[in-house]
Protein backbone atom coordinates (compact mmCIF):
# COMPACT_ATOMS: atom_id res chain seq x y z
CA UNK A 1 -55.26 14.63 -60.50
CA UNK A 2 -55.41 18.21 -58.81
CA UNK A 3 -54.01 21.12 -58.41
CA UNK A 4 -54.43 24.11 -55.55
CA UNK A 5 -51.24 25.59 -57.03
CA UNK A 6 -48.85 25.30 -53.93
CA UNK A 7 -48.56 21.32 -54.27
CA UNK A 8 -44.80 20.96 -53.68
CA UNK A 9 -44.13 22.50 -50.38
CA UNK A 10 -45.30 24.49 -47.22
CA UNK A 11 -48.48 25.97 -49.20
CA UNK A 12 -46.66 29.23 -50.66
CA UNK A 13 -46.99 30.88 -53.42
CA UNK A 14 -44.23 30.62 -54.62
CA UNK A 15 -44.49 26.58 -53.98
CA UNK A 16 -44.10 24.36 -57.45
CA UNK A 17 -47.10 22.36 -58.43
CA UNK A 18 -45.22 20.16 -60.31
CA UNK A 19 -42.89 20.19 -63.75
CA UNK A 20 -43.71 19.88 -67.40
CA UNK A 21 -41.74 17.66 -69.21
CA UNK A 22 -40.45 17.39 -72.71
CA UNK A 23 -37.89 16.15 -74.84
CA UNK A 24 -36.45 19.79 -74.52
CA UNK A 25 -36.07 18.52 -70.37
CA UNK A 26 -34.02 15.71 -72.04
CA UNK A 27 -31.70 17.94 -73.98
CA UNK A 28 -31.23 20.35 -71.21
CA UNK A 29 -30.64 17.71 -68.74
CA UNK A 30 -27.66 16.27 -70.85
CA UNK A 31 -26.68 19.70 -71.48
CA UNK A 32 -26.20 20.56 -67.40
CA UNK A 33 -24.90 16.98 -66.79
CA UNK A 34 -27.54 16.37 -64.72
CA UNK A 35 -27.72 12.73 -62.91
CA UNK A 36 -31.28 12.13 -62.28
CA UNK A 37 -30.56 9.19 -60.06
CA UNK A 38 -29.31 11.58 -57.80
CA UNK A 39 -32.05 13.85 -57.45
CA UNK A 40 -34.48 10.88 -57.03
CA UNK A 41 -32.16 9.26 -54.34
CA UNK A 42 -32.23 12.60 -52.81
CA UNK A 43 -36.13 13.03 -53.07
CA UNK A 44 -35.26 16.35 -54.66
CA UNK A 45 -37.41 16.39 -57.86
CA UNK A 46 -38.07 20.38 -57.25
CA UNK A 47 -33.62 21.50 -57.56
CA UNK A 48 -33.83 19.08 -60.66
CA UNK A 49 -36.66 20.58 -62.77
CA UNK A 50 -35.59 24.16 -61.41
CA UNK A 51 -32.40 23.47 -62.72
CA UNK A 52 -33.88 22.86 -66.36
CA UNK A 53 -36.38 25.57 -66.19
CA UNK A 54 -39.23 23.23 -65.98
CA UNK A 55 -41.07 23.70 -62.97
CA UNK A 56 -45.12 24.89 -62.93
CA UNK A 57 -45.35 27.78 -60.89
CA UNK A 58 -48.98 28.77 -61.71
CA UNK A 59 -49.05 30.52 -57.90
CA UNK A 60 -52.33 29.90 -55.57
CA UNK A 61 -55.79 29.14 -57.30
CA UNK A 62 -57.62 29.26 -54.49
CA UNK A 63 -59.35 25.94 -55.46
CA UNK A 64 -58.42 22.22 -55.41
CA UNK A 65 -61.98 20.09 -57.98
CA UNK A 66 -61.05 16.87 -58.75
CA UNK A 67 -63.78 14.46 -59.82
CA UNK A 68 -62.95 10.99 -60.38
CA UNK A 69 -65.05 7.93 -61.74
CA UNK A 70 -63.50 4.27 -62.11
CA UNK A 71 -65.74 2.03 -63.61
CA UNK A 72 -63.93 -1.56 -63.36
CA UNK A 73 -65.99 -3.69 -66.28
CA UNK A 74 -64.33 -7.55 -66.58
């Protein structure tokens, strides 16, 4: 997987590049009485993890390496 920074939107900065997720996201989620179905039914996975503080907002890195090898042995 990859990252430029700005995954989640129209390439701003201020554009998630995805969430971090813990059992604290758990907690918090019960906490706010957050449905999840709803958000995913909504395609809306940015106003969830805003709404528990977990978004990744690392800003622009200027740079999107990803090297990837799959080696399929039977």
């Amino acid at each position: 997987a990859d990252t430029d920074g700005a995954d989640g939107g129209a390439g701003n900065p201020t554009d998630p590049a995805g969430a971090l997720i813990d059992a604290a996201t758990f907690a918090k989620m019960k906490a706010l009485a957050l449905q999840p179905q709803a958000y995913l039914d909504n395609n809306d996975a940015t106003a969830f993890f805003e709404a528990t503080g977990d978004l990744l907002l690392p800003g622009p890195t200027l740079t999107n390496v990803n090297d990837i090898r799959v080696i399929l042995v039977e």
